[in-house]
C-alpha atoms as a PDB file:
ATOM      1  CA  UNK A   1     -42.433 -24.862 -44.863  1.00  0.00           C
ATOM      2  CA  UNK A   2     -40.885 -24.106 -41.999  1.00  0.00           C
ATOM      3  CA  UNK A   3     -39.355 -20.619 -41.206  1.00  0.00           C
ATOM      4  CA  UNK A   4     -35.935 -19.626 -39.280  1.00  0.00           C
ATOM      5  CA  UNK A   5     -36.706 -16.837 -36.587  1.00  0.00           C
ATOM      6  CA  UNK A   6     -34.633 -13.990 -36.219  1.00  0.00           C
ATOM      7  CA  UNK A   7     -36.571 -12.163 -33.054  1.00  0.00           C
ATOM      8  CA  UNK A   8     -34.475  -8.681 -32.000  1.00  0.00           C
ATOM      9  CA  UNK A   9     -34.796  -5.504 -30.893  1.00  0.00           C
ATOM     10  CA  UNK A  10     -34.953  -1.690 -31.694  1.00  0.00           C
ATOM     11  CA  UNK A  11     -33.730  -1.740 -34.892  1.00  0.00           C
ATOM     12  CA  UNK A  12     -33.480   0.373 -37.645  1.00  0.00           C
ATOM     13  CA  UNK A  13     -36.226  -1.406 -40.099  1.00  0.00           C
ATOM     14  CA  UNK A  14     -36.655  -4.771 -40.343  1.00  0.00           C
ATOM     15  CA  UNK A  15     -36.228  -5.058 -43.840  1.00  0.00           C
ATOM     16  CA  UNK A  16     -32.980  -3.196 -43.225  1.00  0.00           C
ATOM     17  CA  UNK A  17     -31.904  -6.009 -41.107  1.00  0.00           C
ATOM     18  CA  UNK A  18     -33.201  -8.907 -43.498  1.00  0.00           C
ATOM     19  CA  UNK A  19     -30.754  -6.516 -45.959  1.00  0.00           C
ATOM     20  CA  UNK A  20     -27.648  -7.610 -43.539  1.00  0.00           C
ATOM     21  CA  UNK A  21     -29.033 -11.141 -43.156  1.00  0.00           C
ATOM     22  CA  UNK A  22     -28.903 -11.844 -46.837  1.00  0.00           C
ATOM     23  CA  UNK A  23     -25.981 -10.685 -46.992  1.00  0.00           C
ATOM     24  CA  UNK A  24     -24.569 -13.362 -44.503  1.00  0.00           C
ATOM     25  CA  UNK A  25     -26.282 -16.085 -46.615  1.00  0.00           C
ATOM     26  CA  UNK A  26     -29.724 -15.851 -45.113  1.00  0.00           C
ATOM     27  CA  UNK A  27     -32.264 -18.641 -46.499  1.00  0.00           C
ATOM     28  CA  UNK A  28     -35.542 -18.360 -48.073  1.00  0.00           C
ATOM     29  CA  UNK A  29     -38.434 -18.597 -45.192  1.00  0.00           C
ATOM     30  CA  UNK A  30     -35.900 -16.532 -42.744  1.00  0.00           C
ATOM     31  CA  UNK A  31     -38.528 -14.143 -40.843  1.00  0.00           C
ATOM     32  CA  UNK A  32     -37.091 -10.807 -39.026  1.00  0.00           C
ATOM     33  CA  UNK A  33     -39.515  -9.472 -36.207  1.00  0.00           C
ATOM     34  CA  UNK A  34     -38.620  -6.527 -33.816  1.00  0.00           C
ATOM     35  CA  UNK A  35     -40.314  -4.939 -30.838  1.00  0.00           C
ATOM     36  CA  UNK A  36     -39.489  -1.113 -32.399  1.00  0.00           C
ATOM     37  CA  UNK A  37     -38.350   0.560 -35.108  1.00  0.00           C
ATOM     38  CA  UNK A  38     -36.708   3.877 -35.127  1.00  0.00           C
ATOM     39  CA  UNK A  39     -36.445   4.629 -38.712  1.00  0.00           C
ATOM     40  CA  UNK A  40     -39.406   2.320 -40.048  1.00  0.00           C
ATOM     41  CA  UNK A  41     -40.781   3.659 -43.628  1.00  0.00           C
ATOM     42  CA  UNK A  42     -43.436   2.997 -45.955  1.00  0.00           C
ATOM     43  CA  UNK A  43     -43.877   2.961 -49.742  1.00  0.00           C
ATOM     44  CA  UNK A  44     -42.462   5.737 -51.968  1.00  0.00           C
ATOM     45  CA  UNK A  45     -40.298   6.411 -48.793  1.00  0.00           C
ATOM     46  CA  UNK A  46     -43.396   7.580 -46.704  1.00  0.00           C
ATOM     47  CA  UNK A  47     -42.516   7.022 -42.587  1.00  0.00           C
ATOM     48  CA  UNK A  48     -44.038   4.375 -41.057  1.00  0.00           C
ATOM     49  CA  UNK A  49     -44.329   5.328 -36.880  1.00  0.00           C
ATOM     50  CA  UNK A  50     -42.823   2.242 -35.048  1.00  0.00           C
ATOM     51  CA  UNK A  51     -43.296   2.491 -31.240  1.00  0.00           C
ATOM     52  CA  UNK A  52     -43.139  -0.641 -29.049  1.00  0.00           C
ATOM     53  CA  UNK A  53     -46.531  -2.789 -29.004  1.00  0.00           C
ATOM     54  CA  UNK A  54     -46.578  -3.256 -32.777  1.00  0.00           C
ATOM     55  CA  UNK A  55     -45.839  -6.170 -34.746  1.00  0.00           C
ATOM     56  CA  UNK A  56     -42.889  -4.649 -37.276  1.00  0.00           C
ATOM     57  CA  UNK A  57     -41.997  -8.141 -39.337  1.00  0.00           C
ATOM     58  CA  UNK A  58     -39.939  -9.295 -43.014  1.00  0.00           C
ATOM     59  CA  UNK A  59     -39.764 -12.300 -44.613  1.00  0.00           C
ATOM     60  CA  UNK A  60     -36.713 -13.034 -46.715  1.00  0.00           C
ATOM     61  CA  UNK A  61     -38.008 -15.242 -50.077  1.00  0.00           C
ATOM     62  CA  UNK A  62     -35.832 -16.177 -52.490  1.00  0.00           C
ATOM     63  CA  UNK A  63     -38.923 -17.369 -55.561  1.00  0.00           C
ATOM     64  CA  UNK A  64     -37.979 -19.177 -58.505  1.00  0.00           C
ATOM     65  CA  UNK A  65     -40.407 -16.985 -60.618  1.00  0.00           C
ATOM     66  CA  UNK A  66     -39.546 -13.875 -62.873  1.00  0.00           C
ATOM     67  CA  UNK A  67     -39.108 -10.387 -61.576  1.00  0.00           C
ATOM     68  CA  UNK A  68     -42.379  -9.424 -63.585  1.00  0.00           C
ATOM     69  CA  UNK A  69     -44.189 -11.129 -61.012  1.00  0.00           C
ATOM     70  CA  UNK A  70     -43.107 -10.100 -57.862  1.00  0.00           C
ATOM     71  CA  UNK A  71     -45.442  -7.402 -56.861  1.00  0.00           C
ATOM     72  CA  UNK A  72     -48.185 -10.344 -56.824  1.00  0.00           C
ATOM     73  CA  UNK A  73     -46.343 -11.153 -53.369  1.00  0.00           C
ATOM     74  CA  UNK A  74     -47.634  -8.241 -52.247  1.00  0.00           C
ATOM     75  CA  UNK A  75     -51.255  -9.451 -53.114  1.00  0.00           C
ATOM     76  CA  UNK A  76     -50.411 -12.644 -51.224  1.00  0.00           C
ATOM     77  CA  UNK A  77     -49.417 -11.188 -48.229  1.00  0.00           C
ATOM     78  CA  UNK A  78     -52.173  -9.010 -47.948  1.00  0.00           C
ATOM     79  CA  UNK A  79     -54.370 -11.646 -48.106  1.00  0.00           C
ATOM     80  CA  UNK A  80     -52.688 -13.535 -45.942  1.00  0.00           C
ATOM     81  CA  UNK A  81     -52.832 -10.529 -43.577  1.00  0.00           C
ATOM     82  CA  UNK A  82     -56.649 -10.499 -43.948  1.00  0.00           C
ATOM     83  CA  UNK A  83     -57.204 -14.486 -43.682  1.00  0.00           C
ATOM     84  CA  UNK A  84     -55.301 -14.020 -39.958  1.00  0.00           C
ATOM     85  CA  UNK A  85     -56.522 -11.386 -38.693  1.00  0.00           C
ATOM     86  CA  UNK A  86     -60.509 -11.918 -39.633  1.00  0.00           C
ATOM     87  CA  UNK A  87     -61.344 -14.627 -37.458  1.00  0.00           C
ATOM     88  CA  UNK A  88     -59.461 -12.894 -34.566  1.00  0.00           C
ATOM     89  CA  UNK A  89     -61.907  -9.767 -35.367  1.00  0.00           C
ATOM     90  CA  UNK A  90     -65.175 -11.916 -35.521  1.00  0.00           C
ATOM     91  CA  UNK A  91     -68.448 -11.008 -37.255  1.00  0.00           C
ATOM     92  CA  UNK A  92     -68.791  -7.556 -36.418  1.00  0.00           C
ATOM     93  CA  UNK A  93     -65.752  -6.439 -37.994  1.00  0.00           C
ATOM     94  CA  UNK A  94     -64.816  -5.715 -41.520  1.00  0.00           C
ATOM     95  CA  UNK A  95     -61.375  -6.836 -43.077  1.00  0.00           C
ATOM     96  CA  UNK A  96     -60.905  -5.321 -46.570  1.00  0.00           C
ATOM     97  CA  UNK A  97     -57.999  -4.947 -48.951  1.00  0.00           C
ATOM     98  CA  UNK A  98     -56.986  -1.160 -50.426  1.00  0.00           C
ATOM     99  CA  UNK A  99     -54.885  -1.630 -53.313  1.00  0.00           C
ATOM    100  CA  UNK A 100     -51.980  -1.558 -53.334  1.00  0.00           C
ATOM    101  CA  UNK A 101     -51.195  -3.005 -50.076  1.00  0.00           C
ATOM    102  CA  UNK A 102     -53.004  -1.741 -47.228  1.00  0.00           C
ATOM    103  CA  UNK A 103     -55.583  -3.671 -44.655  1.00  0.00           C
ATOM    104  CA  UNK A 104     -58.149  -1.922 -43.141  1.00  0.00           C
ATOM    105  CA  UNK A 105     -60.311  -2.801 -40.501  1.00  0.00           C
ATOM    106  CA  UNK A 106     -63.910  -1.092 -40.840  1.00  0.00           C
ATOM    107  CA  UNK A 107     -62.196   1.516 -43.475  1.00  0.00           C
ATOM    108  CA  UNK A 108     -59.231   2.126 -40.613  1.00  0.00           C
ATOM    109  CA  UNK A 109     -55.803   1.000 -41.696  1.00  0.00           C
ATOM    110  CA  UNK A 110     -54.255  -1.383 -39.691  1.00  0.00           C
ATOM    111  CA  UNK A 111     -51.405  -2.383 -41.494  1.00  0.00           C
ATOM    112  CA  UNK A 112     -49.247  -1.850 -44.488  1.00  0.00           C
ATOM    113  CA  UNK A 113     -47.339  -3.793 -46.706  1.00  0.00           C
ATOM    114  CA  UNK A 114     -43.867  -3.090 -47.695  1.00  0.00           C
ATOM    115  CA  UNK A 115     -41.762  -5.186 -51.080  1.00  0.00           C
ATOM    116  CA  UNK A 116     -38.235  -4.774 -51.581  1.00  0.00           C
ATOM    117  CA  UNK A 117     -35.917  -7.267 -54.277  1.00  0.00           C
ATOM    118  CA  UNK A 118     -33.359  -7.233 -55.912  1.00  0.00           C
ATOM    119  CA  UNK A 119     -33.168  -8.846 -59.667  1.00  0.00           C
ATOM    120  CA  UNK A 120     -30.023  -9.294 -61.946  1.00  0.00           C
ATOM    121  CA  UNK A 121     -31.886  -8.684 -65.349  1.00  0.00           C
ATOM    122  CA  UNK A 122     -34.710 -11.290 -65.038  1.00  0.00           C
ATOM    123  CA  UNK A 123     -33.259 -13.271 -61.942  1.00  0.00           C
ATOM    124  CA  UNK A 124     -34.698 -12.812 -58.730  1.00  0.00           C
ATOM    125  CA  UNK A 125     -31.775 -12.801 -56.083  1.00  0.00           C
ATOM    126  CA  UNK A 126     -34.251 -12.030 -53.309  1.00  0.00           C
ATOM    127  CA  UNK A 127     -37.557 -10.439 -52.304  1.00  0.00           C
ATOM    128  CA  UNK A 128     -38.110  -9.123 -48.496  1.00  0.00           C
ATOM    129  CA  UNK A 129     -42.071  -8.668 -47.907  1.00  0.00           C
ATOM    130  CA  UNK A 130     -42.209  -6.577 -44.903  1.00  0.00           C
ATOM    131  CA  UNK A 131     -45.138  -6.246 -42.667  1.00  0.00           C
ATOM    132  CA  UNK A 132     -46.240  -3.799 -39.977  1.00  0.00           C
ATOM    133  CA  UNK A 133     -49.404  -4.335 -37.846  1.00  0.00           C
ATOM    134  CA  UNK A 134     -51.179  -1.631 -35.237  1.00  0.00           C
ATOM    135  CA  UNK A 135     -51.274  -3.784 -32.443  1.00  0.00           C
ATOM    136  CA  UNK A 136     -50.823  -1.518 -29.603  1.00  0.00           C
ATOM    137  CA  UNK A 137     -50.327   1.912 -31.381  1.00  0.00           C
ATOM    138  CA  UNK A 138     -51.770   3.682 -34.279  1.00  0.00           C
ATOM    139  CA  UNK A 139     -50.134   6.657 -36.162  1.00  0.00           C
ATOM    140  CA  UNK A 140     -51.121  10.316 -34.885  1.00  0.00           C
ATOM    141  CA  UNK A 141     -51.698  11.589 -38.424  1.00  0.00           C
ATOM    142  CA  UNK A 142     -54.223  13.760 -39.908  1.00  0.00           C
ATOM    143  CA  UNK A 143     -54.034  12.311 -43.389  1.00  0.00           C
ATOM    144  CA  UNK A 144     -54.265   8.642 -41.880  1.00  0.00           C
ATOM    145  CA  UNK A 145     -57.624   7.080 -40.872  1.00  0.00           C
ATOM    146  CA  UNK A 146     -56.338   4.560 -38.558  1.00  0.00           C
ATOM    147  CA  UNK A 147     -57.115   1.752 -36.032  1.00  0.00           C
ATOM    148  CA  UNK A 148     -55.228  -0.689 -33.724  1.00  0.00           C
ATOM    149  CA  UNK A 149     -56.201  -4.354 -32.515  1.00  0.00           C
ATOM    150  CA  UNK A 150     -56.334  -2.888 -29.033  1.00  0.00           C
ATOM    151  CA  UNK A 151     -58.817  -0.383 -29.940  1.00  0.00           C
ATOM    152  CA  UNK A 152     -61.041  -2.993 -31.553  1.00  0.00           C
ATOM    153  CA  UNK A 153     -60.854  -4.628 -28.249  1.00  0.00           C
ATOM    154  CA  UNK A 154     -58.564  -7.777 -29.505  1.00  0.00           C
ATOM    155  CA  UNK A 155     -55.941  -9.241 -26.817  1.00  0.00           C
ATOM    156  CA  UNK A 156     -53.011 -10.415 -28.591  1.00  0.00           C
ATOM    157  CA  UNK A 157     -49.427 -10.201 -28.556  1.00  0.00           C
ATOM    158  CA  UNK A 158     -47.273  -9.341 -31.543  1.00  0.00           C
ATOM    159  CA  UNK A 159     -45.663 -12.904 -31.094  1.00  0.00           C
ATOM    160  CA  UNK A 160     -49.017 -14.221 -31.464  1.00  0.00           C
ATOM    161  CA  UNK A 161     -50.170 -12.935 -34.570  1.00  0.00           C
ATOM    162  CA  UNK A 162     -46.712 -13.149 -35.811  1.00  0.00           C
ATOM    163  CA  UNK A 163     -47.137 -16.774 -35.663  1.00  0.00           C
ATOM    164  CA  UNK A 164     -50.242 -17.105 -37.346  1.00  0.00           C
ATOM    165  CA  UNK A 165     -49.096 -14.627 -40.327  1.00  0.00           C
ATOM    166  CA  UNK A 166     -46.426 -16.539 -41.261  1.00  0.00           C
ATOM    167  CA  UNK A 167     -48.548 -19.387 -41.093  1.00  0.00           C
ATOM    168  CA  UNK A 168     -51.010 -18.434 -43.520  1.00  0.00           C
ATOM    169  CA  UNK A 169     -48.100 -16.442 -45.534  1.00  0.00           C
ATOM    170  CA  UNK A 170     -46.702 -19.727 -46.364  1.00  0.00           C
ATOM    171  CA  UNK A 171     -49.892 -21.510 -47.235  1.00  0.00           C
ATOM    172  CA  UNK A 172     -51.117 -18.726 -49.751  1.00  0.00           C
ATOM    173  CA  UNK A 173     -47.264 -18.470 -51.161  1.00  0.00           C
ATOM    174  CA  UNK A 174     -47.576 -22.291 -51.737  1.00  0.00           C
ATOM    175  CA  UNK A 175     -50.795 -21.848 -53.324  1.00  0.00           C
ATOM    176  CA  UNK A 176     -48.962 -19.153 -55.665  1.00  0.00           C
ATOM    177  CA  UNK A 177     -46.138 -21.163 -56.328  1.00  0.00           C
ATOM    178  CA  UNK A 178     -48.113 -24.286 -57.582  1.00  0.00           C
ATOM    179  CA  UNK A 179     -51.760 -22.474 -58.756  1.00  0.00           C
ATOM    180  CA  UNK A 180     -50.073 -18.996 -60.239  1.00  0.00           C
ATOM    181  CA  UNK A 181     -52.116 -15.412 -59.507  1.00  0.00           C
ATOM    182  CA  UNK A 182     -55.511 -16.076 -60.106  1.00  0.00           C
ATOM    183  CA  UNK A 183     -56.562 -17.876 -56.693  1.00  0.00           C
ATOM    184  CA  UNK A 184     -54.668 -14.989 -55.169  1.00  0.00           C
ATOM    185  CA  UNK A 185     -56.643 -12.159 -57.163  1.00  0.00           C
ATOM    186  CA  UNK A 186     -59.511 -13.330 -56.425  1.00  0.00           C
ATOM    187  CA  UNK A 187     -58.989 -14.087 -52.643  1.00  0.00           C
ATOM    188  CA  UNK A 188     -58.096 -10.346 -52.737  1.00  0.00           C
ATOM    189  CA  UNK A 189     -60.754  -9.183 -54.354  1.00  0.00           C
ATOM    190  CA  UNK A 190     -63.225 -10.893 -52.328  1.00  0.00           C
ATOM    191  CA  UNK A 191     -62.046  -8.619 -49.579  1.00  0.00           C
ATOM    192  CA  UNK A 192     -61.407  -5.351 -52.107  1.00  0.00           C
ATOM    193  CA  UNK A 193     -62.604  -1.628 -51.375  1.00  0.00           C
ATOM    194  CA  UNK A 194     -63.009   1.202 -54.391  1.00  0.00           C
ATOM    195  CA  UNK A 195     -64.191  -1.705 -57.228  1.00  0.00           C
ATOM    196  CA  UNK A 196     -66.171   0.119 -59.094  1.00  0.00           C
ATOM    197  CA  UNK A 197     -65.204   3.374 -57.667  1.00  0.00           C
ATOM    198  CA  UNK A 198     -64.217   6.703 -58.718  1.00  0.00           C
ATOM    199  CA  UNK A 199     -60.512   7.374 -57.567  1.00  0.00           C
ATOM    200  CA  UNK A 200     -57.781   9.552 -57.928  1.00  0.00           C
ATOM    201  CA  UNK A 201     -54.372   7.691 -58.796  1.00  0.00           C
ATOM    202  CA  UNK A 202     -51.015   9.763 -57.714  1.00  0.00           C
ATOM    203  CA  UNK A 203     -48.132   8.253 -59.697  1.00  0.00           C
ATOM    204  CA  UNK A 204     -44.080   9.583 -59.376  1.00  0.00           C
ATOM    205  CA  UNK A 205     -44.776  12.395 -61.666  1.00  0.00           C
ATOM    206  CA  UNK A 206     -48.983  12.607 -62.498  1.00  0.00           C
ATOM    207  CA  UNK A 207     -52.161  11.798 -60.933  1.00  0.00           C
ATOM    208  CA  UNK A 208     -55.606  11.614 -63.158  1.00  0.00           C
ATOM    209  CA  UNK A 209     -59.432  10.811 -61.749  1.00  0.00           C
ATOM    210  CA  UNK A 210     -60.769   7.786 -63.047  1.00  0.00           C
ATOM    211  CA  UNK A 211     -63.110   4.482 -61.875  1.00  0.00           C
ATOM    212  CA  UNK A 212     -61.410   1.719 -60.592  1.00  0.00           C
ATOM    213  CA  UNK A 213     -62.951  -0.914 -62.805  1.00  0.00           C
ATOM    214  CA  UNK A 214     -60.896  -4.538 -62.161  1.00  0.00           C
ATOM    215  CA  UNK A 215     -57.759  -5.881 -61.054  1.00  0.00           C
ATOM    216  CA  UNK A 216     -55.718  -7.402 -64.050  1.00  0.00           C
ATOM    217  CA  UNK A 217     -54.238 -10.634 -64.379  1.00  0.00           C
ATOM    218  CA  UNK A 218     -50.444  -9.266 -63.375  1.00  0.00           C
ATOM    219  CA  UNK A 219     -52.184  -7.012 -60.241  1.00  0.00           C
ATOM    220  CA  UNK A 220     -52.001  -3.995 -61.824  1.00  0.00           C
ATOM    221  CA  UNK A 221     -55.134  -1.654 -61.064  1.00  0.00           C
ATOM    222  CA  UNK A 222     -57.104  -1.313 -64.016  1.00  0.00           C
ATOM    223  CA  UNK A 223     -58.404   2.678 -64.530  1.00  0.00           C
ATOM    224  CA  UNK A 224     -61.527   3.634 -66.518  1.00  0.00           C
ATOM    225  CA  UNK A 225     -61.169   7.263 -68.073  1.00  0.00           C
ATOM    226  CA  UNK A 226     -63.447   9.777 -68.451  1.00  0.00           C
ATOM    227  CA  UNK A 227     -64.561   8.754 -72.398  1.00  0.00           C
ATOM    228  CA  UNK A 228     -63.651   5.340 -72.194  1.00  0.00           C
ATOM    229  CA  UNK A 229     -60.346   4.809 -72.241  1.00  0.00           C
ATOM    230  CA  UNK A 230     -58.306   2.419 -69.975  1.00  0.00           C
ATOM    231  CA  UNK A 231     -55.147   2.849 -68.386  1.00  0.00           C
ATOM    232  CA  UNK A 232     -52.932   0.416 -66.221  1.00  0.00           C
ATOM    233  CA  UNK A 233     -51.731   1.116 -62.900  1.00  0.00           C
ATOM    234  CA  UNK A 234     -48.823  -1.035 -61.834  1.00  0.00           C
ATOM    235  CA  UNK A 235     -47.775   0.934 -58.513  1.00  0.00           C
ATOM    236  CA  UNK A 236     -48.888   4.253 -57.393  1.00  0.00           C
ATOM    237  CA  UNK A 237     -50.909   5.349 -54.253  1.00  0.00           C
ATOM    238  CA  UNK A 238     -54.794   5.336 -54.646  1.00  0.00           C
ATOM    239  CA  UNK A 239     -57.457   7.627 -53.058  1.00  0.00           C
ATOM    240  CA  UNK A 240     -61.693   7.181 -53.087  1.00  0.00           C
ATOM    241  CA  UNK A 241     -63.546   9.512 -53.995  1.00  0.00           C
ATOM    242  CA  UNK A 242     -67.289   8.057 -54.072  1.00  0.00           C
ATOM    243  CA  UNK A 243     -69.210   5.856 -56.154  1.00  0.00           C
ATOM    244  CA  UNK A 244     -69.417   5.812 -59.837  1.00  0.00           C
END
């Protein structure tokens, strides 16, 4: 497949701007990039910092697959993520997967993932998977444990890897598309921290302690109670707490 660039900018958010290219008619495979973003944000509406030096990308898809599945792109882009940016890292470095959708590099996020559709009952109009990647610049956060490719010593643009994520986007999408989830699950969990974990799990409007026992076969985080009983996660924000 072969993508259609769309390289500006400050802008707002990139998936903001894939928003207005849709709009116009924009096709499946149409990837936004931007060198800053002044009002970038993260899930559950959390701000992502977007100075210069970063790679700040979305990719508009259009699937033909139901809207129950679409949070697996999220799984597919992570890995993705991980696939490109491990052989840049080399053997001393770790690359592992946080679910739901952040990369870490030796248990230092260095990028987040970022899924935004829009559905008409079960039909999937679009999907934007946006992407942003500490290149240059790493959040000055105290609740955020964080790394950037300079700091690891790593000499590449945002171009660069921009190139080689869409790449390997593509390939794992196709392997989605014709192979379904479970090559992608277990790509990601071959790369997954907190398996077998205890964790705390903040949803909208709860959070509960439990381990972190498997991944199901939609994605959703699958939560071992206290006693016994299991729960399912399908999106909420997820926090170690040691071994079980």
């Amino acid at each position: 497949m072969t993508a259609t660039w769309v390289r500006l900018g400050a802008v707002g958010s990139t998936n903001d701007a894939a928003r207005r290219l849709i709009a116009e008619g924009a096709a499946d495979g149409t990837v936004v990039t931007a060198t800053e973003q002044t009002a970038g944000r993260g899930r559950r509406g959390n701000t992502w910092a977007s100075p210069p030096g970063n790679l700040y990308l979305s990719v508009i898809l259009r699937p033909a697959a139901p809207a129950s599945v679409l949070g697996q792109l999220g799984f597919v882009a992570a890995v993705a993520l991980a696939e490109t940016l491990a052989p840049l890292l080399g053997a001393g470095h770790t690359v592992a997967l946080k679910w739901p959708n952040d990369v870490l590099v030796d248990d230092r996020k260095i990028a987040g993932i970022l899924l935004e559709c829009e559905t008409a009952g079960t039909t999937v109009r679009w999907v934007i998977v946006g992407i942003g990647v500490n290149v240059a610049n790493g959040p000055v956060v105290a609740r955020v444990s964080a790394t950037t490719m300079a700091a690891l010593e790593i000499a590449i643009t945002p171009e660069a890897l921009a190139v080689g994520l869409i790449d390997a986007l593509f390939a794992w999408r196709s392997v989605w598309q014709c192979d379904g989830f479970a090559p992608i699950r277990a790509a990601w969990l071959a790369r997954a921290i907190g398996v077998g974990a205890i964790i705390r799990v903040n949803l909208e409007r709860d959070s509960f302690e439990a381990r972190f026992v498997a991944l199901d076969d939609s994605g959703a985080l699958v939560a071992e109670l206290p006693g016994g009983a299991r729960r399912l996660v399908a999106a909420g924000d997820v926090h170690l707490l040691g071994a079980a």
